[in-house]
N, C-alpha and C. Protein backbone atom coordinates (compact mmCIF):
# COMPACT_ATOMS: atom_id res chain seq x y z
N UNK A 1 0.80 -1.18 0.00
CA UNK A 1 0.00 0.00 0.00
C UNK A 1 0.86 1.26 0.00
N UNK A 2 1.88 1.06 0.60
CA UNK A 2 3.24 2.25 0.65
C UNK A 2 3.39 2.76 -1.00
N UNK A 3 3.67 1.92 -1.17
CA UNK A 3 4.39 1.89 -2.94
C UNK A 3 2.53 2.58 -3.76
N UNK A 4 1.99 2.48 -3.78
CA UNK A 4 0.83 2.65 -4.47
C UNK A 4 0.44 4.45 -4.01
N UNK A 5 0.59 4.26 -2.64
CA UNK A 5 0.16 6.31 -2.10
C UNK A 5 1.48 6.78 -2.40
N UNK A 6 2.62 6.31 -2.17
CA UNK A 6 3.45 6.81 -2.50
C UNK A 6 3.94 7.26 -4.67
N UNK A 7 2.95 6.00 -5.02
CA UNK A 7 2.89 6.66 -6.83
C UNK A 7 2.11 7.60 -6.98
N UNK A 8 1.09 7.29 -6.36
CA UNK A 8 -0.25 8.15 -6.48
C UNK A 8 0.20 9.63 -5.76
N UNK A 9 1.39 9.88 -5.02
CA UNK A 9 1.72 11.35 -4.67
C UNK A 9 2.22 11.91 -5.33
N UNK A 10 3.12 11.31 -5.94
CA UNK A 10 4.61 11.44 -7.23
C UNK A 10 3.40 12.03 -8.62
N UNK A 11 2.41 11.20 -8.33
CA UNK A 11 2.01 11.41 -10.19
C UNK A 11 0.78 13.14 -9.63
N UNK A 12 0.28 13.06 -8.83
CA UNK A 12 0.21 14.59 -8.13
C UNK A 12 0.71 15.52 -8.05
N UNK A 13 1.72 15.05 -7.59
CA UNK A 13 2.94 16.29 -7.46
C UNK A 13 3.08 16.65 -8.93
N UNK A 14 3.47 15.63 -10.03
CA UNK A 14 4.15 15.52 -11.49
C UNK A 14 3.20 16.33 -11.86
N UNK A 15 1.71 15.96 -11.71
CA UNK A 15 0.97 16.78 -12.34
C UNK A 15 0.52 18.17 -12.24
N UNK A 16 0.85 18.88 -10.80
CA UNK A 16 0.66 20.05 -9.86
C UNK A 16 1.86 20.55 -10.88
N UNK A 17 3.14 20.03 -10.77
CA UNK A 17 3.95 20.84 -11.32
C UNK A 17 4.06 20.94 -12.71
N UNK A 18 3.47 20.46 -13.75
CA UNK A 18 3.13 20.39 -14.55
C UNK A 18 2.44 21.41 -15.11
N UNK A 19 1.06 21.59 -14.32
CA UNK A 19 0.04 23.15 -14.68
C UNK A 19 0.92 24.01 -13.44
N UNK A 20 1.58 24.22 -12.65
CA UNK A 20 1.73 25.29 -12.13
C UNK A 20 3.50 25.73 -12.15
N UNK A 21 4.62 24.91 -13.65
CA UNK A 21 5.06 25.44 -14.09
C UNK A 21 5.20 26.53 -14.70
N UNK A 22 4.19 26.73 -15.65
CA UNK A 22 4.24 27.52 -16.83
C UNK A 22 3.81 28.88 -15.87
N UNK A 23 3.21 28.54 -14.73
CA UNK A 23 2.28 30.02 -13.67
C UNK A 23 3.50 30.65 -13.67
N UNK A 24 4.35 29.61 -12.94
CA UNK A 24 5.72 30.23 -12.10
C UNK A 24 6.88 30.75 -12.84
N UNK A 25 6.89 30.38 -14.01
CA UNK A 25 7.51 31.06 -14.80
C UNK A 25 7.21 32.50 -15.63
N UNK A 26 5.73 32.48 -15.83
CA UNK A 26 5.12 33.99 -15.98
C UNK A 26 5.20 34.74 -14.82
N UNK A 27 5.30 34.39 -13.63
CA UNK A 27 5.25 35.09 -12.35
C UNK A 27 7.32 35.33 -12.65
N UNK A 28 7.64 34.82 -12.73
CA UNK A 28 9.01 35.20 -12.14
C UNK A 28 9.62 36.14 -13.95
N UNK A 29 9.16 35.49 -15.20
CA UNK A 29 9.53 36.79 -16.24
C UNK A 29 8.96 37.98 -16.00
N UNK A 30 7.53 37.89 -15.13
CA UNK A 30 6.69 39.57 -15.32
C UNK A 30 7.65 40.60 -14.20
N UNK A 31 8.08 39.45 -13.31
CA UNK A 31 8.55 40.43 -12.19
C UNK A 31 9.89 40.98 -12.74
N UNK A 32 10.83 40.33 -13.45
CA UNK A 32 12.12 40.32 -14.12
C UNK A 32 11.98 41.57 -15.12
N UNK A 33 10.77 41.61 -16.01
CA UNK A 33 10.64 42.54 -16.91
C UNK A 33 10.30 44.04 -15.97
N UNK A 34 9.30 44.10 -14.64
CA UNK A 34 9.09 44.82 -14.23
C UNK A 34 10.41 45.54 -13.55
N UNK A 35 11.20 44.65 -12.98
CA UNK A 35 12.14 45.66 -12.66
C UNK A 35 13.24 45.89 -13.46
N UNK A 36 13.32 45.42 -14.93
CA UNK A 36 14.07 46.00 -15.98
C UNK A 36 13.53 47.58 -16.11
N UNK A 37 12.21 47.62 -15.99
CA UNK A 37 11.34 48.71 -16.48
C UNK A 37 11.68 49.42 -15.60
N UNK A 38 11.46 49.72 -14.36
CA UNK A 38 11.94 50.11 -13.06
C UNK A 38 13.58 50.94 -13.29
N UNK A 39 14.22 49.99 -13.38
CA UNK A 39 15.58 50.31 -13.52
C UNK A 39 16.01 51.24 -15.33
N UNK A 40 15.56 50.67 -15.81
CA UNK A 40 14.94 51.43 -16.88
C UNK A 40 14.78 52.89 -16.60
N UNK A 41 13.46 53.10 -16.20
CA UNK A 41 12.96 54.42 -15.81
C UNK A 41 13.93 55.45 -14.66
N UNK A 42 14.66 54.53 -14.11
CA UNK A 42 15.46 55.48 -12.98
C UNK A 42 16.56 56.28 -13.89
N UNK A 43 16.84 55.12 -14.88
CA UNK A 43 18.63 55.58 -15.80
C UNK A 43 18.26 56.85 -16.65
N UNK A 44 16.78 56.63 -17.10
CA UNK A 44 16.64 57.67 -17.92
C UNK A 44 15.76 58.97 -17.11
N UNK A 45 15.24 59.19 -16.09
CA UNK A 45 15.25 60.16 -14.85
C UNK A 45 17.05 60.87 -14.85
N UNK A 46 17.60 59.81 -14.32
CA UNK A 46 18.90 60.64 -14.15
C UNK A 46 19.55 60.75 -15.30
N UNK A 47 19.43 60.85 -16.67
CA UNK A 47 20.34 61.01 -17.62
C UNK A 47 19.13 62.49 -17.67
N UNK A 48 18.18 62.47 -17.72
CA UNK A 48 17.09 63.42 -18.59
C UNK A 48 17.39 64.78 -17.13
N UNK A 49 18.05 64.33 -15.73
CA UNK A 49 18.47 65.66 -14.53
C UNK A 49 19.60 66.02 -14.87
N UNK A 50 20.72 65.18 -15.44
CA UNK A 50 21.64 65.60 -15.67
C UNK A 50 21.61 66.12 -16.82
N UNK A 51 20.82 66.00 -17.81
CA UNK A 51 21.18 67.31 -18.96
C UNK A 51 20.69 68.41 -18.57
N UNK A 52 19.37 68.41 -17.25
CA UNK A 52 18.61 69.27 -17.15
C UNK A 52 19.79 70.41 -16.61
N UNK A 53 20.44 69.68 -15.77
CA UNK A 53 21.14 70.29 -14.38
C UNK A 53 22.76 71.10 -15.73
N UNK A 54 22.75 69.98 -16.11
CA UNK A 54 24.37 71.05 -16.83
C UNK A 54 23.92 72.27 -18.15
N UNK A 55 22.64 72.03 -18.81
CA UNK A 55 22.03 72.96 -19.20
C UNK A 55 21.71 74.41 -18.21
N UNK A 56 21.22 74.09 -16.86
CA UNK A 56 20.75 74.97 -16.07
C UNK A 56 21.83 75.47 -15.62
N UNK A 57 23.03 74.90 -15.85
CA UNK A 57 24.53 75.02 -15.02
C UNK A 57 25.46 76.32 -15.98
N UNK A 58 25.08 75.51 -17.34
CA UNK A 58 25.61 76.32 -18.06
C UNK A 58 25.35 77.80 -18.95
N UNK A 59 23.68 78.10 -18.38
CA UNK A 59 22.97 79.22 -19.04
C UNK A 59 23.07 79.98 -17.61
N UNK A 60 23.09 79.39 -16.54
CA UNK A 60 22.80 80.40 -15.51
C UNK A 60 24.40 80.93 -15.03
N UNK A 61 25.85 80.04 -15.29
CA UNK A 61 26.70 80.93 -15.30
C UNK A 61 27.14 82.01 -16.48
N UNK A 62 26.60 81.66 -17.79
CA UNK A 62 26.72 82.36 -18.98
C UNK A 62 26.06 83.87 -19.04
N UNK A 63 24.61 83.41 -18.21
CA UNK A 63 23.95 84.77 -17.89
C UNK A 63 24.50 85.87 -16.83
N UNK A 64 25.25 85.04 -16.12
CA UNK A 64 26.11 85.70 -15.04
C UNK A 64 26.97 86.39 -15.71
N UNK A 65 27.37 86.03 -16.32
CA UNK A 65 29.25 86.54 -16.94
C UNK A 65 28.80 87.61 -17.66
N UNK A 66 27.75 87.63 -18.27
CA UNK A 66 27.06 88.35 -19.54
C UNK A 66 26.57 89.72 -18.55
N UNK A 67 25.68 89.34 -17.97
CA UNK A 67 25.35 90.55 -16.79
C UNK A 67 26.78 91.53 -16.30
N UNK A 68 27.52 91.04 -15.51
CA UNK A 68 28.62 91.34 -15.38
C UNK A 68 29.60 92.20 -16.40
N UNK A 69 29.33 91.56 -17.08
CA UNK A 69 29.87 92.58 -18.50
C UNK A 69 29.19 93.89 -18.87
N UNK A 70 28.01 93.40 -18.94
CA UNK A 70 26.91 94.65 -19.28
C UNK A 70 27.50 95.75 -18.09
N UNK A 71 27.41 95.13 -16.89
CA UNK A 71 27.95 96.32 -15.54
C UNK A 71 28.99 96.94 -15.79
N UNK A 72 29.89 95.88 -16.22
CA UNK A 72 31.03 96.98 -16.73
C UNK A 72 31.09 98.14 -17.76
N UNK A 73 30.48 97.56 -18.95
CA UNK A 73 30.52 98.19 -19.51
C UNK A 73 29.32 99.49 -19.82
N UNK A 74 28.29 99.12 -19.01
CA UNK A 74 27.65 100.25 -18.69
C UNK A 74 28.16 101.44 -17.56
N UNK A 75 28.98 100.63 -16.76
CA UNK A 75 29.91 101.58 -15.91
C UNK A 75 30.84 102.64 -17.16
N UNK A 76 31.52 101.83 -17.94
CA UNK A 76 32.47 102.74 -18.71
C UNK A 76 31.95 103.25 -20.08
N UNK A 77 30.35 103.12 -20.11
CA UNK A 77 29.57 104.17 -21.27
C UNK A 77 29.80 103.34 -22.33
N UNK A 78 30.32 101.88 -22.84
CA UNK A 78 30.66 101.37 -23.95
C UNK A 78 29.29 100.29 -24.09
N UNK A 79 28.33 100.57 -23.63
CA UNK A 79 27.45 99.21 -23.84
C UNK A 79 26.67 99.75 -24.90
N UNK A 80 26.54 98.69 -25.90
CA UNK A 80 25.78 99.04 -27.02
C UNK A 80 25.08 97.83 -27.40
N UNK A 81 24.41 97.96 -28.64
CA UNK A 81 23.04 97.05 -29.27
C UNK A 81 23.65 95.78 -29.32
N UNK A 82 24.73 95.62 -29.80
CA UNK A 82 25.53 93.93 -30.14
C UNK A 82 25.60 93.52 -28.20
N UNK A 83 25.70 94.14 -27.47
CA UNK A 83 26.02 93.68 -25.89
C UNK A 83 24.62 93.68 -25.57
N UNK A 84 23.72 94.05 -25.58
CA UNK A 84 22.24 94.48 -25.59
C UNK A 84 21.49 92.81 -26.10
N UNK A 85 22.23 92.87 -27.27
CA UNK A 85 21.27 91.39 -28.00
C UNK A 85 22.12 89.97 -26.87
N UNK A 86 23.18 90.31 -26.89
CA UNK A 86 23.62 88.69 -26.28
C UNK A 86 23.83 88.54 -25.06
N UNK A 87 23.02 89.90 -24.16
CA UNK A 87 22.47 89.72 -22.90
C UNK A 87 21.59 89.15 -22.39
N UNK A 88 20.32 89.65 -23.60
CA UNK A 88 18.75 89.30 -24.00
C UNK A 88 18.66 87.91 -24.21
N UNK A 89 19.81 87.24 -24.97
CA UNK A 89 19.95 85.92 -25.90
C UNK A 89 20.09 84.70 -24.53
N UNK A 90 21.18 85.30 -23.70
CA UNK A 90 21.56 84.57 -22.37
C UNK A 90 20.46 84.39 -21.61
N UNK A 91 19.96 85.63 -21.42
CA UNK A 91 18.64 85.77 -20.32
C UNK A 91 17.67 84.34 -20.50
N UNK A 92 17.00 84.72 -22.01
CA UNK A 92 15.85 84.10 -22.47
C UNK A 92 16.44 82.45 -22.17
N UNK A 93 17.57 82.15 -22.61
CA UNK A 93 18.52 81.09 -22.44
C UNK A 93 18.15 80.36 -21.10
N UNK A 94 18.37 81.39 -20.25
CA UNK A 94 18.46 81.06 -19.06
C UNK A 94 17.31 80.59 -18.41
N UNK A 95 16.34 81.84 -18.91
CA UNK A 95 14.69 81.27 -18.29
C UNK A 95 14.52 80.12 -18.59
N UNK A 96 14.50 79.72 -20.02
CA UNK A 96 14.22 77.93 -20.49
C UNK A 96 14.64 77.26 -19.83
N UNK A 97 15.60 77.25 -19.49
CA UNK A 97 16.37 76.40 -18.53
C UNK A 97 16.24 76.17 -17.33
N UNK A 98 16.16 77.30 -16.73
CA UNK A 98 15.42 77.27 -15.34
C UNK A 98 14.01 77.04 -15.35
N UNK A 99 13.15 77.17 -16.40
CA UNK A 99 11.41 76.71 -16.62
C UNK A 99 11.67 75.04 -16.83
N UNK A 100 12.54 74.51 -17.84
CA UNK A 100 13.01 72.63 -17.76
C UNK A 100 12.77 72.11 -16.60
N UNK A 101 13.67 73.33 -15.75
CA UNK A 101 14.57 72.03 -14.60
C UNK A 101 13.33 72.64 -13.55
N UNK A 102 12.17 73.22 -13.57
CA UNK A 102 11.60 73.31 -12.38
C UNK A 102 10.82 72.13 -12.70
N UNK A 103 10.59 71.54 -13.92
CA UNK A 103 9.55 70.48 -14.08
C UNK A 103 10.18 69.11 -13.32
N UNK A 104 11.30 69.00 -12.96
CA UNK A 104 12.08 67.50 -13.17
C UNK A 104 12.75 67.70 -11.88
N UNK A 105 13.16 68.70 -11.07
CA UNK A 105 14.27 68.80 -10.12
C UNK A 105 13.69 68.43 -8.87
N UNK A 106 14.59 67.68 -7.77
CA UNK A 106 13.89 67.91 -6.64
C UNK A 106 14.02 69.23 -5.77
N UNK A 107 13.27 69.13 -4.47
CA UNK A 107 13.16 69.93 -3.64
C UNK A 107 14.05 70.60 -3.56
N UNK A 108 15.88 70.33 -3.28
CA UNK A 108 16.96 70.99 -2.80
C UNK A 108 17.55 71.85 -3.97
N UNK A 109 17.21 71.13 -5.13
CA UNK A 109 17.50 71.60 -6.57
C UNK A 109 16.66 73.15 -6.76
N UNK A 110 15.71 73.14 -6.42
CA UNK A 110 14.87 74.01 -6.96
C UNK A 110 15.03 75.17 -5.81
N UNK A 111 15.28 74.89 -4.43
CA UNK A 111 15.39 76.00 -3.41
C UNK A 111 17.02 76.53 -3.96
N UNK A 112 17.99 76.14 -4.26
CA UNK A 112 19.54 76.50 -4.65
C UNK A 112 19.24 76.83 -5.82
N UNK A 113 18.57 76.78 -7.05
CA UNK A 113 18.35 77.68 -8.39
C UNK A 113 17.62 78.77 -8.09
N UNK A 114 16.27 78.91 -7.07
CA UNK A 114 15.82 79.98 -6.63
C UNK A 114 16.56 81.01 -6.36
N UNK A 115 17.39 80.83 -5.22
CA UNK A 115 19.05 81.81 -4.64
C UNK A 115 19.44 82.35 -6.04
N UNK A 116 20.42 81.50 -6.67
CA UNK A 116 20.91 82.34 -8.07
C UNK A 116 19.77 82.40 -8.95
N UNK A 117 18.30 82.44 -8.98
CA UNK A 117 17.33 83.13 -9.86
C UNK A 117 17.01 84.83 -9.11
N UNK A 118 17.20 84.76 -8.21
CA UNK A 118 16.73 86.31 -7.54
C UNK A 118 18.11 86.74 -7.48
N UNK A 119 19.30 86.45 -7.32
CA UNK A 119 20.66 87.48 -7.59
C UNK A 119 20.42 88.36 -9.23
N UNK A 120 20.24 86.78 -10.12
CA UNK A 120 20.45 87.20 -11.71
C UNK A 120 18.91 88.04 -12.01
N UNK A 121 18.35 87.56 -11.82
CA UNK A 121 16.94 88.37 -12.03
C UNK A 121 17.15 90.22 -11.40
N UNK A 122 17.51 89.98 -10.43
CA UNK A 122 17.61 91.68 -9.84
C UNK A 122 18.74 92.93 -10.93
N UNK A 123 20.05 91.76 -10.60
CA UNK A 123 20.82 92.57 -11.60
C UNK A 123 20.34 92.69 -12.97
N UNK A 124 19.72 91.93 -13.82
CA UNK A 124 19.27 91.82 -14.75
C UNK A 124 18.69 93.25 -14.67
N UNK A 125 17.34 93.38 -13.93
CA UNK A 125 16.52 94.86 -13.69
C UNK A 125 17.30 95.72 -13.79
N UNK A 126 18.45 95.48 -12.69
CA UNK A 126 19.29 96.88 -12.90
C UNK A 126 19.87 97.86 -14.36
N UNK A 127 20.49 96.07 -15.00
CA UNK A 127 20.99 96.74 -16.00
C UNK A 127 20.09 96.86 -16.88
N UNK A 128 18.83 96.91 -16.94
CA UNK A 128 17.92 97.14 -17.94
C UNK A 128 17.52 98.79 -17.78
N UNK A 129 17.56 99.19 -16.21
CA UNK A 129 17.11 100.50 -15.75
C UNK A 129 18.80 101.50 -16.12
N UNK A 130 19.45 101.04 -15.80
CA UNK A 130 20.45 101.90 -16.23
C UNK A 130 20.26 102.07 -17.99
N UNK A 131 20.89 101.47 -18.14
CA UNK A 131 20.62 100.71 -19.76
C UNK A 131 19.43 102.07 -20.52
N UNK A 132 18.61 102.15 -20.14
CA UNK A 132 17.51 102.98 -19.92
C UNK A 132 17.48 104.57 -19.49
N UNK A 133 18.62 104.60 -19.09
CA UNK A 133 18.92 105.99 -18.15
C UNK A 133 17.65 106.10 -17.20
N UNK A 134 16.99 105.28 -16.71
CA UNK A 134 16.40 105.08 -15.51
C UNK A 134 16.47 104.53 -13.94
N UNK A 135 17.71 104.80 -13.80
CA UNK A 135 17.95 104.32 -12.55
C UNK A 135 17.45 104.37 -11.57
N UNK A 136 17.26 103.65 -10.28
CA UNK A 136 16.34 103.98 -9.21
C UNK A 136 18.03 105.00 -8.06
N UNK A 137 17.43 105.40 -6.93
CA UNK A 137 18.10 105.89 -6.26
C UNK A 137 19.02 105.01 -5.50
N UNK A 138 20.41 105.59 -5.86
CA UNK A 138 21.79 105.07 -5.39
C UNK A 138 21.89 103.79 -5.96
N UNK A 139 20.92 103.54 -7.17
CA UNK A 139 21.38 102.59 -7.85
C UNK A 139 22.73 102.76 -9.06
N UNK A 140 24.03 102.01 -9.00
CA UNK A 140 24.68 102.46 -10.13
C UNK A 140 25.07 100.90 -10.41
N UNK A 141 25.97 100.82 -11.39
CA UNK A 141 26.71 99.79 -11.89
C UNK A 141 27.52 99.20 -11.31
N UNK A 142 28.57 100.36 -10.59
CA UNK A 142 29.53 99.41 -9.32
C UNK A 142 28.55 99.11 -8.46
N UNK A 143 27.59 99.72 -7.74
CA UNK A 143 26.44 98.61 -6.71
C UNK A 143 26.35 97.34 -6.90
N UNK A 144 25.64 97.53 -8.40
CA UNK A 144 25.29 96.66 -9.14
C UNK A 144 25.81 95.45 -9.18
N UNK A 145 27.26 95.61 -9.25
CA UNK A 145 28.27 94.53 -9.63
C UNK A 145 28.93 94.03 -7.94
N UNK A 146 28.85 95.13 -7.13
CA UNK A 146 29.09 94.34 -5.65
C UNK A 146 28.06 93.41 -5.52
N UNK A 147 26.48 93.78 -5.70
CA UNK A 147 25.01 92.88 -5.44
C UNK A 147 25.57 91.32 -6.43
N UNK A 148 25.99 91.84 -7.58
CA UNK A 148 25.97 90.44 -8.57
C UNK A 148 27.38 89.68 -7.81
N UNK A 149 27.66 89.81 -7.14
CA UNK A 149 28.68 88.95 -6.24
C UNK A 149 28.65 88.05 -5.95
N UNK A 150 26.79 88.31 -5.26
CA UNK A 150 26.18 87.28 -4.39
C UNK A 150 26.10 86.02 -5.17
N UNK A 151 25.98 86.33 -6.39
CA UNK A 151 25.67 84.91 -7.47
C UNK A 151 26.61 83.92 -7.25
N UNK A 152 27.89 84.30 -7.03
CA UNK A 152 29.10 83.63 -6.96
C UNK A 152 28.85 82.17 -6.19
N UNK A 153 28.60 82.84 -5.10
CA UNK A 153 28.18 81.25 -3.69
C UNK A 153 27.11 80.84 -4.12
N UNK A 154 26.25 81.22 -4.46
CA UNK A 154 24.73 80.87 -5.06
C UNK A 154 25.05 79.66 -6.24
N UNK A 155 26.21 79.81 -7.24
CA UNK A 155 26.38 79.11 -8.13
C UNK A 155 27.07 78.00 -7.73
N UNK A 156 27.68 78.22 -7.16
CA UNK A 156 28.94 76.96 -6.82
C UNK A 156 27.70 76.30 -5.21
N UNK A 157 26.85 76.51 -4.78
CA UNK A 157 25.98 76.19 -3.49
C UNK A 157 25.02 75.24 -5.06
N UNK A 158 24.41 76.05 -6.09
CA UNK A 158 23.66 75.05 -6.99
C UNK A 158 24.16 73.84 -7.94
N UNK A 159 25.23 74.15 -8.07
CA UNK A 159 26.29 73.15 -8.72
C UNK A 159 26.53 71.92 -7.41
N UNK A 160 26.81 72.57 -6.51
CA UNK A 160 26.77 71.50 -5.03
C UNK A 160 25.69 70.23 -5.07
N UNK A 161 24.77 70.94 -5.24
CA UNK A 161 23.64 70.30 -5.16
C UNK A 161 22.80 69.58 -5.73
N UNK A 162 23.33 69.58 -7.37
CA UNK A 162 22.94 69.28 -8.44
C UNK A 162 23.99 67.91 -8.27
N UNK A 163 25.16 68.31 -8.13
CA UNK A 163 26.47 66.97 -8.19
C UNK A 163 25.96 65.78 -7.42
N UNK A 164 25.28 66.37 -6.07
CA UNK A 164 25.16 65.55 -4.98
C UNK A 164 23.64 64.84 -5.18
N UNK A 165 22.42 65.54 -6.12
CA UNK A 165 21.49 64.85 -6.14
C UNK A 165 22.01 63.55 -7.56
N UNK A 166 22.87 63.92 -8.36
CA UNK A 166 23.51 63.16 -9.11
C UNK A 166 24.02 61.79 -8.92
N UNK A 167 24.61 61.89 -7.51
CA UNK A 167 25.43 61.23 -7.05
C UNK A 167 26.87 60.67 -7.37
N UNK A 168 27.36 62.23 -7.47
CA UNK A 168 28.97 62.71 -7.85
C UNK A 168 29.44 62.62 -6.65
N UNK A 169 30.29 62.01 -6.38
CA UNK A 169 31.20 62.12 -4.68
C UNK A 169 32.25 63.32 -5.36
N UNK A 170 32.62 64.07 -4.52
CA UNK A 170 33.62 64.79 -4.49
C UNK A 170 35.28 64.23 -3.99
């Protein structure tokens, strides 16, 4: 009787595993594909922050340098229409860039682009009001260019932060 429950378990089992092969193998490819997808979606998150971030890296120090120039050279009366257009060109540059990366960035990203968006944004005003022969009071160009200072830590504090949501070790 051993030998007989003992076939009769074997051909159970044979047959259990039989229909609940093919289960276990859809269960273990769906999960395999799911976290291809998964892993998938993370590589292209961080490839799609990091263009965001060296785009945002590279219009918001360009707009800097550009501002800066304008100060100077609105300090020494030489600013004209050709310095005028590839101030404008940087700016607009810059907004896109900073409008990208507010869609995609996290929290720390977006409070450290804020900082250098209100340095560059102010000076920007300035040199538009000078620029203008409208200056506000005790506003001049050397001010101007002590205030655009602030960008300095602001840039290298958003570059910080961008590296580190990256996960660049220093």
């Amino acid at each position: 009787m051993s030998a007989v429950i003992a076939a009769m378990i074997t051909a159970v089992v044979g047959v259990l595993g039989t229909l609940f092969a093919p289960l276990l193998t859809h269960h273990i490819t769906r999960r395999q594909r799911t976290e291809e997808a998964e892993q998938e979606a993370a590589r292209r998150s961080l490839e799609e922050r990091r263009a965001a971030y060296t785009a945002l890296n590279r219009a918001s120090r360009q707009f800097h340098t550009l501002l800066k120039d304008a100060l100077h050279r609105l300090r020494d009366d030489v600013y004209g229409a050709h310095e005028r257009e590839q101030t404008e060109e940087a700016r607009l540059e810059y907004r896109d860039r900073y409008a990208e990366a507010q869609m995609i960035v996290p929290e720390a990203v977006l409070v450290a682009s804020r900082d250098v968006n209100r340095v560059l944004a102010r000076a920007d005003a300035v040199v538009k009001r000078l620029d203008r022969g409208r200056a506000d009071d005790g506003e001049s160009a050397d001010r101007a260019l002590t205030d655009l200072k602030a960008a300095q830590p602001a840039l290298s504090v958003l570059s910080a932060v961008m590296r580190r949501d990256l996960g660049v070790a220093d």
